[in-house]
C-alpha atoms as a PDB file:
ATOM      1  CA  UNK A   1      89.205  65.383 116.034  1.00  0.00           C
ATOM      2  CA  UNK A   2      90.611  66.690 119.289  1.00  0.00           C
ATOM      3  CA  UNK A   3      91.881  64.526 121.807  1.00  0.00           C
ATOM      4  CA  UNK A   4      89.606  65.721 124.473  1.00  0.00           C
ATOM      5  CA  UNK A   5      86.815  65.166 122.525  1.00  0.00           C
ATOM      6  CA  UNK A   6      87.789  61.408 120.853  1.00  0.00           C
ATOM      7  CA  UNK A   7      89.204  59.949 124.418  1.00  0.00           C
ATOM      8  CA  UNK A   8      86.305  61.390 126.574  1.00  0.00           C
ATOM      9  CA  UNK A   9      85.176  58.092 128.404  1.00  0.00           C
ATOM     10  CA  UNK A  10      80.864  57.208 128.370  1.00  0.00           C
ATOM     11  CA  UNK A  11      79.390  57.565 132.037  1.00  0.00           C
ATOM     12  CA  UNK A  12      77.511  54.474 131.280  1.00  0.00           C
ATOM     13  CA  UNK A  13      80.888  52.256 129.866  1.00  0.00           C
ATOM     14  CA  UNK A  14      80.054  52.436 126.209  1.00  0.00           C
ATOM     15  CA  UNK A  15      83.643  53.938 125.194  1.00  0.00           C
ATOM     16  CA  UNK A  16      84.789  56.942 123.569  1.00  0.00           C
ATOM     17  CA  UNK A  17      82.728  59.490 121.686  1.00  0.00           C
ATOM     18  CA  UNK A  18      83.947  58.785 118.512  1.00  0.00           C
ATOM     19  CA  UNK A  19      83.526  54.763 119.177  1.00  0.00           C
ATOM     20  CA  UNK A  20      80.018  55.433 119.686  1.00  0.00           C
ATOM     21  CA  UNK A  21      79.569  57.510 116.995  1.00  0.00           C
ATOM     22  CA  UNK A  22      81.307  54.905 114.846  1.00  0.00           C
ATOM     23  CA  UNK A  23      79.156  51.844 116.478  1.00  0.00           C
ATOM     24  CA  UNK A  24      75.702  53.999 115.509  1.00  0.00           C
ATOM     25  CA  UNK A  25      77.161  54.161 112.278  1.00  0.00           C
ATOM     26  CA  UNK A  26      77.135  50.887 111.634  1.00  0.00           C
ATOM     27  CA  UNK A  27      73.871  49.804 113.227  1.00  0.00           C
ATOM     28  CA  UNK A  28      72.600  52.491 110.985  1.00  0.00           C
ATOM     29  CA  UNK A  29      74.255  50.647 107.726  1.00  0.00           C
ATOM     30  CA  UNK A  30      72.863  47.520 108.879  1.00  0.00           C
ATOM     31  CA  UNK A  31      69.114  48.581 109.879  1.00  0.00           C
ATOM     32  CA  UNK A  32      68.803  49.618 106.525  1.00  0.00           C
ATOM     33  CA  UNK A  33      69.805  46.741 105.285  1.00  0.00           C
ATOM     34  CA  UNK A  34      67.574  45.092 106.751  1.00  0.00           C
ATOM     35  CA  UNK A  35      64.726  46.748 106.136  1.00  0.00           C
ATOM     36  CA  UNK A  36      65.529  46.724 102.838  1.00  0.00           C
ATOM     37  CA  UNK A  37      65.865  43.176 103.060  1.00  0.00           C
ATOM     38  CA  UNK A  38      61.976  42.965 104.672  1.00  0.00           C
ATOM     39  CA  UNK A  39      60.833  45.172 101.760  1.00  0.00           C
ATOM     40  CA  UNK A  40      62.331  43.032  99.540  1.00  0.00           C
ATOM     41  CA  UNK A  41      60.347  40.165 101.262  1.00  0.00           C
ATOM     42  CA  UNK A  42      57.948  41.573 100.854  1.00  0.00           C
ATOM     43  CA  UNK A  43      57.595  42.032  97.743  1.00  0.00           C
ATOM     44  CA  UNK A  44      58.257  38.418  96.727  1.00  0.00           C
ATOM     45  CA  UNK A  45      55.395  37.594  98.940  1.00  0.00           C
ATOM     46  CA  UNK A  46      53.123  39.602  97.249  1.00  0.00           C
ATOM     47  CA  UNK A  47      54.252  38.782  93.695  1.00  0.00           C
ATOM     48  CA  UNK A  48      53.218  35.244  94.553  1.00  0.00           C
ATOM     49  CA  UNK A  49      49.805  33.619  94.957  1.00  0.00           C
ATOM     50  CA  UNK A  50      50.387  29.752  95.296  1.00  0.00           C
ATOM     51  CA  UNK A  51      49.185  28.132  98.833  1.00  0.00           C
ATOM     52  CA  UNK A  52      52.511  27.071  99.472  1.00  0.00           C
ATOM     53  CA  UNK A  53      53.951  30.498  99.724  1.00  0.00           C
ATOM     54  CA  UNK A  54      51.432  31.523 102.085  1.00  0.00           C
ATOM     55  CA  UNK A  55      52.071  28.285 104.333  1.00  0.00           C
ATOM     56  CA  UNK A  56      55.454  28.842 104.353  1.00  0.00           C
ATOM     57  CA  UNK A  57      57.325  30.065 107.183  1.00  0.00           C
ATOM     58  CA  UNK A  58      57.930  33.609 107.401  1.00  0.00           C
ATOM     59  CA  UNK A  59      61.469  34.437 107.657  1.00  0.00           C
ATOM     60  CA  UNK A  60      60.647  38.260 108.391  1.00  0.00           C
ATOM     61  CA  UNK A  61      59.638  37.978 111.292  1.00  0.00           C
ATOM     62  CA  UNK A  62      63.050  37.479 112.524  1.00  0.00           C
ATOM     63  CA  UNK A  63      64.694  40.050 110.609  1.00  0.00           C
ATOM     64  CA  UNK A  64      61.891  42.484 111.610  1.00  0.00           C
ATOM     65  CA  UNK A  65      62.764  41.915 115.285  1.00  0.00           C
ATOM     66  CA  UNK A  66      66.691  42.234 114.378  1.00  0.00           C
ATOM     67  CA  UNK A  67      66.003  45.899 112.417  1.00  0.00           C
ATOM     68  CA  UNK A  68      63.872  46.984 115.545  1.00  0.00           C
ATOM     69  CA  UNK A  69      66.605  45.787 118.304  1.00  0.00           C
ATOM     70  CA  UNK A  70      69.358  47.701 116.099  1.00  0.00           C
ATOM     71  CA  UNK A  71      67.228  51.105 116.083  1.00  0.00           C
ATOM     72  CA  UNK A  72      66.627  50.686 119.668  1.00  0.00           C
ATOM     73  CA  UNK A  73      70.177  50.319 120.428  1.00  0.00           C
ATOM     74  CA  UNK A  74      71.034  52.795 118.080  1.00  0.00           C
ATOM     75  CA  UNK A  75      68.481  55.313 119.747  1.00  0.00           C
ATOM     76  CA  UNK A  76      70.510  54.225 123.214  1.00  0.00           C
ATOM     77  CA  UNK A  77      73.849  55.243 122.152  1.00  0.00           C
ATOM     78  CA  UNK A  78      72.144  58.771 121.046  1.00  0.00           C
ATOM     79  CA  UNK A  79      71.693  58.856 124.768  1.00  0.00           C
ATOM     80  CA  UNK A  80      74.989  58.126 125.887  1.00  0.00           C
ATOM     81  CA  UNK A  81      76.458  60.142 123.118  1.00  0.00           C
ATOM     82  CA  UNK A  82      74.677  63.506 124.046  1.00  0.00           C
ATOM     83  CA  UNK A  83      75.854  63.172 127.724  1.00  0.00           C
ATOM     84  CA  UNK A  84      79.237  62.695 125.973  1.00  0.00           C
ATOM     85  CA  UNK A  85      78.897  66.331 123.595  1.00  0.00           C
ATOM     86  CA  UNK A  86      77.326  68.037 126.565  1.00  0.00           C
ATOM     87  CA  UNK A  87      80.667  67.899 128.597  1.00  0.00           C
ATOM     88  CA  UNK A  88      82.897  68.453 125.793  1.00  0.00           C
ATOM     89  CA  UNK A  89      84.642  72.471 126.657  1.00  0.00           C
ATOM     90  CA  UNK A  90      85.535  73.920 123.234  1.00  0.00           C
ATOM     91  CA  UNK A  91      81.851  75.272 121.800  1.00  0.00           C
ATOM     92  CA  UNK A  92      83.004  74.403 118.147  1.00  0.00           C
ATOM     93  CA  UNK A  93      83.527  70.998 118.939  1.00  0.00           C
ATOM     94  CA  UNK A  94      80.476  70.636 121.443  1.00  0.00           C
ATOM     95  CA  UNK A  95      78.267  72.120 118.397  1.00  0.00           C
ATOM     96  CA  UNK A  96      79.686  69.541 115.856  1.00  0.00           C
ATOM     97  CA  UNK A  97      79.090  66.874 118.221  1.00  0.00           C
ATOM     98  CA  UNK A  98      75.473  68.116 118.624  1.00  0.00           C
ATOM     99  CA  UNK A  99      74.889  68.238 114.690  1.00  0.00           C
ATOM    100  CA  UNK A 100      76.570  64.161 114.347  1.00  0.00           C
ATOM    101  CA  UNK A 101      74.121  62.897 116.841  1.00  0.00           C
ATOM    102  CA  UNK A 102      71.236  65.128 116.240  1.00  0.00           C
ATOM    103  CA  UNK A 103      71.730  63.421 112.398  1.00  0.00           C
ATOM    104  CA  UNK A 104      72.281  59.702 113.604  1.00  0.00           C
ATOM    105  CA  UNK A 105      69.523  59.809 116.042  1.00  0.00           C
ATOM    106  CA  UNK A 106      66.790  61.662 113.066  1.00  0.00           C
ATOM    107  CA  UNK A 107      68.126  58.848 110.772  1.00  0.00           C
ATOM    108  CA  UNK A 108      66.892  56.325 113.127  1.00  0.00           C
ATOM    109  CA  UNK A 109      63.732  57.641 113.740  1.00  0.00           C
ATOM    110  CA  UNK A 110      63.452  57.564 109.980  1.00  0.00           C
ATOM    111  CA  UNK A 111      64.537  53.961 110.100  1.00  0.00           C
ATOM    112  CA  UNK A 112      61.772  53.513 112.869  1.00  0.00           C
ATOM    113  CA  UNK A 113      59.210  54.748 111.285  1.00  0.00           C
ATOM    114  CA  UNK A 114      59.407  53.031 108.026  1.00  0.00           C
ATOM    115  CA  UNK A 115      59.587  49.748 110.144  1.00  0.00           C
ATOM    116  CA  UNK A 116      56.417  50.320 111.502  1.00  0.00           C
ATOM    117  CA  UNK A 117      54.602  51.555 108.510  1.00  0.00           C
ATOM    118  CA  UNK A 118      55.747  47.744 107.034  1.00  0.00           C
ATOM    119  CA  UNK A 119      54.872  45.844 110.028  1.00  0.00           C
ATOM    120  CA  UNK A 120      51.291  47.809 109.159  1.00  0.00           C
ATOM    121  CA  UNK A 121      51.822  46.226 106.217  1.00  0.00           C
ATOM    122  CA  UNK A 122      52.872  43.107 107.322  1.00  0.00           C
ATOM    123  CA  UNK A 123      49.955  42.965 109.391  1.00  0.00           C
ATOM    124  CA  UNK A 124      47.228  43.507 106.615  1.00  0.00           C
ATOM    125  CA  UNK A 125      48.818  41.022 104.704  1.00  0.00           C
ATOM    126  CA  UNK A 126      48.572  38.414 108.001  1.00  0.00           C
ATOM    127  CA  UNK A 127      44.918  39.056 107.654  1.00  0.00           C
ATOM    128  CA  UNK A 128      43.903  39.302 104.076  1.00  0.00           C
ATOM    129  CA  UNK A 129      45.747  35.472 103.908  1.00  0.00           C
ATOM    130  CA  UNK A 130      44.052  34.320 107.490  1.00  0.00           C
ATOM    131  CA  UNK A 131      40.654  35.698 105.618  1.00  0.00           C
ATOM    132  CA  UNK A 132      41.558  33.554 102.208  1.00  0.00           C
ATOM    133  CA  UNK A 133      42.508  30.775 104.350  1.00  0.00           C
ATOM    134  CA  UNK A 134      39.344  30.634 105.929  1.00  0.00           C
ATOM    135  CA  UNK A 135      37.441  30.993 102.677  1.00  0.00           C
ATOM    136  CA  UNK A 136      39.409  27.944 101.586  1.00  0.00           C
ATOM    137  CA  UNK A 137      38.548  26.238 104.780  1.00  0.00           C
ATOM    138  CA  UNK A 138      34.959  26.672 104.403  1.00  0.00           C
ATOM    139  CA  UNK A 139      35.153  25.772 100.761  1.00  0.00           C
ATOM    140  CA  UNK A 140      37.151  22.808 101.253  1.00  0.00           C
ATOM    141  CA  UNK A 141      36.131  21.739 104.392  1.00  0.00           C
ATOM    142  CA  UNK A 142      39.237  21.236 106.131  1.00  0.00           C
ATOM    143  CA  UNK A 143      39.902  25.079 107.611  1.00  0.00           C
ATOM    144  CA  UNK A 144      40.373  24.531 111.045  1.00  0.00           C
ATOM    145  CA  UNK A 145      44.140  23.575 110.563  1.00  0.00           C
ATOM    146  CA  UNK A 146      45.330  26.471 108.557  1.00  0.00           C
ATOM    147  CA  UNK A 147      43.220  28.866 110.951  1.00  0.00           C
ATOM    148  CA  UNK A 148      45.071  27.320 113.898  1.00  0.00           C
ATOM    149  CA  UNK A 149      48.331  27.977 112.187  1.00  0.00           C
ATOM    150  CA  UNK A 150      47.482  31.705 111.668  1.00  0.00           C
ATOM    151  CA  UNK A 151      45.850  31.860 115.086  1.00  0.00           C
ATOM    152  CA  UNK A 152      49.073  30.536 117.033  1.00  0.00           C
ATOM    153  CA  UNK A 153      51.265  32.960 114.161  1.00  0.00           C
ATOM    154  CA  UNK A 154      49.064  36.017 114.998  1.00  0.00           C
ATOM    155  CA  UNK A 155      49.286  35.490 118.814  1.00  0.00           C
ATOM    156  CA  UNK A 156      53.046  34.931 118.736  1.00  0.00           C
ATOM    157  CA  UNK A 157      53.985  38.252 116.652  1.00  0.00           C
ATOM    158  CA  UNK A 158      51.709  40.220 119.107  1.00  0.00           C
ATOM    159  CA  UNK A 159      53.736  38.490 121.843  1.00  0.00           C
ATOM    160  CA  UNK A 160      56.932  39.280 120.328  1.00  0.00           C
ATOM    161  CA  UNK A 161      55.984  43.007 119.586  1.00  0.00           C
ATOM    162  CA  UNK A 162      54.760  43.709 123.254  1.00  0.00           C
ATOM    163  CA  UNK A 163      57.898  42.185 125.010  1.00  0.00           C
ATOM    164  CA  UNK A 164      59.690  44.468 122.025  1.00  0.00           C
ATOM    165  CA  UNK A 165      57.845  47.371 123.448  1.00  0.00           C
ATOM    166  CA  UNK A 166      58.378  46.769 127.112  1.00  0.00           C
ATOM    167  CA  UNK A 167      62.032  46.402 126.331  1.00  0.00           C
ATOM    168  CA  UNK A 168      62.430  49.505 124.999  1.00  0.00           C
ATOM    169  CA  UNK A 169      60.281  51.254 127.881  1.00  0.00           C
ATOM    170  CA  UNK A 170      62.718  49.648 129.607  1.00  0.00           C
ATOM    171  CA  UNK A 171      66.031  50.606 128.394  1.00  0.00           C
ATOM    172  CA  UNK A 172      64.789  53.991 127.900  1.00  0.00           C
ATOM    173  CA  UNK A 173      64.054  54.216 131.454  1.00  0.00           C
ATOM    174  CA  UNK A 174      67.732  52.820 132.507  1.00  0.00           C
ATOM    175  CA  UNK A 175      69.211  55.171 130.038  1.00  0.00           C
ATOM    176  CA  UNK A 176      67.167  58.187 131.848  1.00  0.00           C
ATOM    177  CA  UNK A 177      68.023  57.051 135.543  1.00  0.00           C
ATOM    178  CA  UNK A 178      71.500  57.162 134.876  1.00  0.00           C
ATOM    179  CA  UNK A 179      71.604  60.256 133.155  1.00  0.00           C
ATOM    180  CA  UNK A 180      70.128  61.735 136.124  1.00  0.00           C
ATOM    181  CA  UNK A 181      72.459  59.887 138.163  1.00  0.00           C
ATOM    182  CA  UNK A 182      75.475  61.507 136.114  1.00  0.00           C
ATOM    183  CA  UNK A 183      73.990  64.757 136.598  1.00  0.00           C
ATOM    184  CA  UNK A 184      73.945  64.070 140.503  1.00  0.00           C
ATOM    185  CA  UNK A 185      77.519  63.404 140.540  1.00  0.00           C
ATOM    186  CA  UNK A 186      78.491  66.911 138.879  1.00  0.00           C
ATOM    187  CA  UNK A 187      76.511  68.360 140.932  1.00  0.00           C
ATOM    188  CA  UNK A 188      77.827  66.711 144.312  1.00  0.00           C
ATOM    189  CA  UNK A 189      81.749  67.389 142.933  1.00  0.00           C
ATOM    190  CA  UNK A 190      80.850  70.956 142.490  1.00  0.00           C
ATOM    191  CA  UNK A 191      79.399  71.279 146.145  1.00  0.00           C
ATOM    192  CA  UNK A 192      82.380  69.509 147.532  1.00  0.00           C
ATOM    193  CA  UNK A 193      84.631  72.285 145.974  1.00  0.00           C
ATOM    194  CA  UNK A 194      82.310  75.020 147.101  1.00  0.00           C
ATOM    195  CA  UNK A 195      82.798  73.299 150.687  1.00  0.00           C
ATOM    196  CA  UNK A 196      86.252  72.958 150.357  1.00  0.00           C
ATOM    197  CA  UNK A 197      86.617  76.406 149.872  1.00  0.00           C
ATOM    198  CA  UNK A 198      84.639  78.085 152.300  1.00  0.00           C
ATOM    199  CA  UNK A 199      86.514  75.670 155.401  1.00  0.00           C
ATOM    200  CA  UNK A 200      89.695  76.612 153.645  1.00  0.00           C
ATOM    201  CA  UNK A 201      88.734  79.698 154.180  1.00  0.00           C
ATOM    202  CA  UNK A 202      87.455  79.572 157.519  1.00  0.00           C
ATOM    203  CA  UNK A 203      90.436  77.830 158.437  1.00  0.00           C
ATOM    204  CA  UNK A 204      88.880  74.855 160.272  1.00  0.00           C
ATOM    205  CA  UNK A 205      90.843  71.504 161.291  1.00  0.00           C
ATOM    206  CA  UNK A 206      92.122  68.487 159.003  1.00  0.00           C
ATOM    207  CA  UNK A 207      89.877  66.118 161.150  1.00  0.00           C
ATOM    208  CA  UNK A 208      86.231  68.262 160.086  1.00  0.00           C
ATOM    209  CA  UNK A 209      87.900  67.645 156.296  1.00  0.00           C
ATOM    210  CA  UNK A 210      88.244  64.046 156.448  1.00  0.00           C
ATOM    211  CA  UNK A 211      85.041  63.555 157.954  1.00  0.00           C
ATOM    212  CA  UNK A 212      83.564  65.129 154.930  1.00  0.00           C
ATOM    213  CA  UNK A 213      85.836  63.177 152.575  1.00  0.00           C
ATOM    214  CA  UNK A 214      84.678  60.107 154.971  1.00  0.00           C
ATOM    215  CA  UNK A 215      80.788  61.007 154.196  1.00  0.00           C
ATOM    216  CA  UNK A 216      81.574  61.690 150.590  1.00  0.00           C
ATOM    217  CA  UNK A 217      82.680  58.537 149.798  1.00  0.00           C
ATOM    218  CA  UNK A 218      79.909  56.826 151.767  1.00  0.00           C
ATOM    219  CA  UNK A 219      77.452  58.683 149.515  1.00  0.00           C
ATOM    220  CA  UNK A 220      79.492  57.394 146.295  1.00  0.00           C
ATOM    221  CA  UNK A 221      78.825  53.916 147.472  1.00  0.00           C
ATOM    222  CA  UNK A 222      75.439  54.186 147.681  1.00  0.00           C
ATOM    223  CA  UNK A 223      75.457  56.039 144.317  1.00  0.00           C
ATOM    224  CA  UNK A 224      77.024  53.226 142.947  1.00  0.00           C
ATOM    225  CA  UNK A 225      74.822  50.674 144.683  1.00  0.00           C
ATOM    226  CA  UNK A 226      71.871  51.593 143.678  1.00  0.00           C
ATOM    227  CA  UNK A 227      73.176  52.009 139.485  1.00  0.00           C
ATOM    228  CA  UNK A 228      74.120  48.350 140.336  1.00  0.00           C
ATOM    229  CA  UNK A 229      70.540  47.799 141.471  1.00  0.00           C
ATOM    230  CA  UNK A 230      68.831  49.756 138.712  1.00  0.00           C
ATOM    231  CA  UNK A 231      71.038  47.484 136.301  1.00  0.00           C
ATOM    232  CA  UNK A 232      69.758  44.173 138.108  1.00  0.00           C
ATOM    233  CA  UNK A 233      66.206  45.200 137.854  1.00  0.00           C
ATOM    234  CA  UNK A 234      66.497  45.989 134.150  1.00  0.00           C
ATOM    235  CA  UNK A 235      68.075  42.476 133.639  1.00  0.00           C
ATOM    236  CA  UNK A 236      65.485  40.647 135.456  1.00  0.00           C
ATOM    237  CA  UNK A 237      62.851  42.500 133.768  1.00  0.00           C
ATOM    238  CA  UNK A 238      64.613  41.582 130.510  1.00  0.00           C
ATOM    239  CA  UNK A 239      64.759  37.793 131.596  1.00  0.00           C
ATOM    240  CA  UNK A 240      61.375  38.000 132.783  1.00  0.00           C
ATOM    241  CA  UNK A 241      59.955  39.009 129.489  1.00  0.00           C
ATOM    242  CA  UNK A 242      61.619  36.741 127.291  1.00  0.00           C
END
Protein backbone atom coordinates (compact mmCIF):
# COMPACT_ATOMS: atom_id res chain seq x y z
CA UNK A 1 0.00 0.00 0.00
CA UNK A 2 1.25 3.53 -0.51
CA UNK A 3 2.80 5.38 2.10
CA UNK A 4 0.41 8.21 1.98
CA UNK A 5 -2.30 6.10 2.31
CA UNK A 6 -0.88 3.48 5.30
CA UNK A 7 0.73 6.54 7.51
CA UNK A 8 -2.31 8.93 7.09
CA UNK A 9 -3.01 9.74 10.88
CA UNK A 10 -7.18 9.34 12.24
CA UNK A 11 -8.66 12.92 13.10
CA UNK A 12 -10.15 11.28 16.06
CA UNK A 13 -6.53 9.40 17.37
CA UNK A 14 -7.40 5.92 16.28
CA UNK A 15 -4.04 5.46 14.13
CA UNK A 16 -3.28 4.77 10.68
CA UNK A 17 -5.66 3.61 7.98
CA UNK A 18 -4.38 0.40 7.61
CA UNK A 19 -4.29 -0.09 11.68
CA UNK A 20 -7.85 0.48 11.61
CA UNK A 21 -8.57 -1.54 8.94
CA UNK A 22 -6.54 -4.27 10.61
CA UNK A 23 -8.28 -3.62 14.24
CA UNK A 24 -11.98 -4.05 12.34
CA UNK A 25 -10.58 -7.07 11.11
CA UNK A 26 -10.20 -8.59 14.05
CA UNK A 27 -13.29 -7.46 15.92
CA UNK A 28 -14.90 -8.90 12.89
CA UNK A 29 -13.05 -12.50 13.54
CA UNK A 30 -14.03 -12.30 17.01
CA UNK A 31 -17.88 -11.15 16.73
CA UNK A 32 -18.34 -14.09 14.84
CA UNK A 33 -16.99 -16.05 17.12
CA UNK A 34 -18.99 -15.17 19.37
CA UNK A 35 -22.03 -15.38 17.96
CA UNK A 36 -21.25 -18.53 16.97
CA UNK A 37 -20.47 -19.29 20.37
CA UNK A 38 -24.29 -17.91 21.49
CA UNK A 39 -25.72 -20.13 18.72
CA UNK A 40 -23.98 -22.81 19.96
CA UNK A 41 -25.58 -22.01 23.41
CA UNK A 42 -28.14 -22.08 22.24
CA UNK A 43 -28.57 -24.95 20.98
CA UNK A 44 -27.47 -26.91 24.06
CA UNK A 45 -30.19 -25.10 25.81
CA UNK A 46 -32.71 -26.23 23.70
CA UNK A 47 -31.51 -29.84 23.36
CA UNK A 48 -32.09 -30.02 27.09
CA UNK A 49 -35.27 -30.18 29.17
CA UNK A 50 -34.21 -30.91 32.87
CA UNK A 51 -35.17 -28.00 35.55
CA UNK A 52 -31.74 -27.59 36.33
CA UNK A 53 -30.74 -26.35 32.96
CA UNK A 54 -33.35 -23.87 32.95
CA UNK A 55 -32.30 -22.60 36.59
CA UNK A 56 -29.01 -22.32 35.65
CA UNK A 57 -27.29 -19.21 35.05
CA UNK A 58 -27.13 -18.00 31.66
CA UNK A 59 -23.72 -17.43 30.51
CA UNK A 60 -25.00 -15.68 27.17
CA UNK A 61 -25.95 -13.01 28.37
CA UNK A 62 -22.50 -11.86 28.78
CA UNK A 63 -21.20 -12.94 25.60
CA UNK A 64 -24.28 -11.39 23.90
CA UNK A 65 -23.32 -7.99 25.36
CA UNK A 66 -19.46 -8.66 24.32
CA UNK A 67 -20.62 -9.55 20.37
CA UNK A 68 -22.85 -6.30 20.47
CA UNK A 69 -19.97 -3.91 22.04
CA UNK A 70 -17.49 -5.41 19.27
CA UNK A 71 -20.03 -4.55 16.28
CA UNK A 72 -20.55 -1.24 17.75
CA UNK A 73 -16.97 -0.51 17.89
CA UNK A 74 -16.45 -2.05 14.77
CA UNK A 75 -19.28 0.18 13.14
CA UNK A 76 -17.11 3.26 14.90
CA UNK A 77 -13.93 2.62 13.23
CA UNK A 78 -16.07 2.49 9.77
CA UNK A 79 -16.51 6.07 10.78
CA UNK A 80 -13.14 7.04 11.39
CA UNK A 81 -11.95 4.98 8.52
CA UNK A 82 -14.13 6.76 5.79
CA UNK A 83 -12.90 10.23 6.99
CA UNK A 84 -9.49 8.51 6.54
CA UNK A 85 -10.30 7.23 2.46
CA UNK A 86 -12.05 10.51 1.85
CA UNK A 87 -8.71 12.52 2.14
CA UNK A 88 -6.58 10.04 0.56
CA UNK A 89 -5.34 12.04 -3.24
CA UNK A 90 -4.66 9.18 -5.68
CA UNK A 91 -8.49 8.07 -6.92
CA UNK A 92 -7.26 4.35 -7.25
CA UNK A 93 -6.32 4.18 -3.85
CA UNK A 94 -9.28 6.40 -2.44
CA UNK A 95 -11.68 3.82 -4.43
CA UNK A 96 -9.96 0.71 -2.86
CA UNK A 97 -10.21 2.22 0.42
CA UNK A 98 -13.95 2.85 -0.22
CA UNK A 99 -14.57 -0.91 -1.36
CA UNK A 100 -12.39 -2.32 2.23
CA UNK A 101 -14.65 -0.35 4.42
CA UNK A 102 -17.80 -0.39 2.48
CA UNK A 103 -17.12 -4.54 2.98
CA UNK A 104 -16.10 -4.40 6.79
CA UNK A 105 -18.83 -2.10 7.70
CA UNK A 106 -21.79 -4.53 5.44
CA UNK A 107 -20.13 -7.47 7.32
CA UNK A 108 -21.03 -5.95 10.53
CA UNK A 109 -24.32 -5.08 9.83
CA UNK A 110 -24.62 -8.72 8.89
CA UNK A 111 -23.09 -9.58 12.22
CA UNK A 112 -25.76 -7.12 13.76
CA UNK A 113 -28.47 -8.37 12.45
CA UNK A 114 -28.08 -11.97 13.15
CA UNK A 115 -27.48 -10.84 16.85
CA UNK A 116 -30.68 -9.47 17.07
CA UNK A 117 -32.66 -12.06 15.28
CA UNK A 118 -31.06 -14.50 18.36
CA UNK A 119 -31.67 -12.17 21.11
CA UNK A 120 -35.47 -12.57 19.43
CA UNK A 121 -34.77 -15.82 20.05
CA UNK A 122 -33.33 -15.59 23.20
CA UNK A 123 -36.19 -13.73 24.27
CA UNK A 124 -38.98 -16.32 23.31
CA UNK A 125 -37.11 -18.80 24.95
CA UNK A 126 -37.01 -16.36 28.38
CA UNK A 127 -40.71 -16.62 28.12
CA UNK A 128 -41.77 -20.02 27.01
CA UNK A 129 -39.47 -21.19 30.39
CA UNK A 130 -40.98 -18.12 32.69
CA UNK A 131 -44.54 -19.63 31.27
CA UNK A 132 -43.40 -23.48 32.25
CA UNK A 133 -42.09 -22.16 35.38
CA UNK A 134 -45.21 -20.78 36.34
CA UNK A 135 -47.16 -23.85 35.32
CA UNK A 136 -44.83 -25.69 37.68
CA UNK A 137 -45.45 -23.12 40.30
CA UNK A 138 -49.07 -23.47 40.22
CA UNK A 139 -48.79 -27.21 40.04
CA UNK A 140 -46.44 -27.50 42.76
CA UNK A 141 -47.29 -24.81 44.77
CA UNK A 142 -44.14 -23.19 45.36
CA UNK A 143 -43.95 -20.69 42.03
CA UNK A 144 -43.39 -17.53 43.45
CA UNK A 145 -39.54 -18.15 43.77
CA UNK A 146 -38.73 -19.24 40.31
CA UNK A 147 -41.11 -16.33 38.95
CA UNK A 148 -39.06 -13.88 41.02
CA UNK A 149 -35.92 -15.25 39.52
CA UNK A 150 -37.23 -14.73 35.93
CA UNK A 151 -38.85 -11.46 36.93
CA UNK A 152 -35.47 -9.86 38.35
CA UNK A 153 -33.62 -11.88 34.97
CA UNK A 154 -36.18 -10.29 32.56
CA UNK A 155 -35.87 -6.77 34.10
CA UNK A 156 -32.07 -6.89 34.15
CA UNK A 157 -31.56 -7.94 30.29
CA UNK A 158 -34.05 -5.11 29.38
CA UNK A 159 -31.80 -2.90 31.54
CA UNK A 160 -28.74 -4.05 29.98
CA UNK A 161 -30.15 -3.75 26.34
CA UNK A 162 -31.43 -0.07 26.84
CA UNK A 163 -28.12 1.29 28.40
CA UNK A 164 -26.64 -0.90 25.18
CA UNK A 165 -28.82 1.22 23.03
CA UNK A 166 -28.20 4.59 24.56
CA UNK A 167 -24.53 3.84 24.25
CA UNK A 168 -24.53 3.44 20.88
CA UNK A 169 -26.86 6.63 20.27
CA UNK A 170 -24.23 7.91 21.99
CA UNK A 171 -21.07 7.10 20.34
CA UNK A 172 -22.73 7.53 17.13
CA UNK A 173 -23.47 10.99 17.99
CA UNK A 174 -19.64 11.72 19.17
CA UNK A 175 -18.48 10.04 16.06
CA UNK A 176 -20.87 12.56 13.94
CA UNK A 177 -19.86 15.81 15.95
CA UNK A 178 -16.42 15.30 15.23
CA UNK A 179 -16.72 14.51 11.79
CA UNK A 180 -18.35 17.73 11.39
CA UNK A 181 -15.79 19.25 13.44
CA UNK A 182 -13.01 17.81 10.96
CA UNK A 183 -14.89 19.14 8.18
CA UNK A 184 -14.82 22.70 9.92
CA UNK A 185 -11.19 22.65 10.14
CA UNK A 186 -10.68 22.05 6.21
CA UNK A 187 -12.81 24.37 5.65
CA UNK A 188 -11.28 27.20 8.00
CA UNK A 189 -7.48 26.17 6.49
CA UNK A 190 -8.82 26.71 3.08
CA UNK A 191 -10.27 30.27 3.97
CA UNK A 192 -7.09 31.20 5.68
CA UNK A 193 -5.21 30.54 2.33
CA UNK A 194 -7.85 32.31 0.32
CA UNK A 195 -7.13 35.29 2.90
CA UNK A 196 -3.66 34.98 2.71
CA UNK A 197 -3.73 35.48 -0.75
CA UNK A 198 -5.88 38.22 -1.44
CA UNK A 199 -3.70 40.58 1.50
CA UNK A 200 -0.68 39.25 -0.27
CA UNK A 201 -2.01 40.59 -2.94
CA UNK A 202 -3.24 43.72 -1.74
CA UNK A 203 -0.06 44.21 -0.18
CA UNK A 204 -1.22 45.10 3.35
CA UNK A 205 1.15 45.21 6.59
CA UNK A 206 2.78 42.21 8.67
CA UNK A 207 0.86 43.55 11.80
CA UNK A 208 -3.03 43.02 9.90
CA UNK A 209 -1.32 39.25 9.23
CA UNK A 210 -0.53 38.41 12.66
CA UNK A 211 -3.64 39.63 13.93
CA UNK A 212 -5.32 37.12 11.77
CA UNK A 213 -2.84 34.38 12.70
CA UNK A 214 -3.59 35.80 16.43
CA UNK A 215 -7.57 35.19 15.83
CA UNK A 216 -6.89 31.94 14.08
CA UNK A 217 -5.41 30.34 16.73
CA UNK A 218 -7.93 31.67 19.24
CA UNK A 219 -10.62 29.96 17.14
CA UNK A 220 -8.45 26.57 17.23
CA UNK A 221 -8.67 26.71 20.95
CA UNK A 222 -12.06 26.89 21.16
CA UNK A 223 -12.30 24.17 18.46
CA UNK A 224 -10.40 22.12 20.56
CA UNK A 225 -12.26 23.02 23.75
CA UNK A 226 -15.31 22.22 22.95
CA UNK A 227 -14.09 18.35 21.22
CA UNK A 228 -12.69 18.18 24.83
CA UNK A 229 -16.17 19.01 26.11
CA UNK A 230 -18.13 16.86 23.68
CA UNK A 231 -15.67 13.98 24.91
CA UNK A 232 -16.51 14.76 28.72
CA UNK A 233 -20.17 14.69 28.10
CA UNK A 234 -20.00 11.36 26.28
CA UNK A 235 -18.00 9.94 29.30
CA UNK A 236 -20.33 11.11 31.86
CA UNK A 237 -23.19 9.93 29.94
CA UNK A 238 -21.34 6.59 29.70
CA UNK A 239 -20.72 6.59 33.59
CA UNK A 240 -24.10 7.69 34.13
CA UNK A 241 -25.65 4.76 32.43
CA UNK A 242 -23.73 2.07 33.77
Amino acid sequence: MAVGVGEANSGAGGGTLSELYQSSRRLLLKSRDGLEKLERFEYTWSSSSSSSTVMAADPSEQSFDGVRKDITQIQSLCSEMELLWRSIPAKSQRDLWKRKVEQVAEEAESLKASLDKYNLRHQRRMQEARERAELIGRTNGDSSHVLRIFDDEAQAMQSARRSSRMMEETLATGVAILSKYSEQRDRLKRAQRKALDVLNTLGLSNSVMRLIEKRNRVDRWIKYAGMILTIVILIFIWRWTR
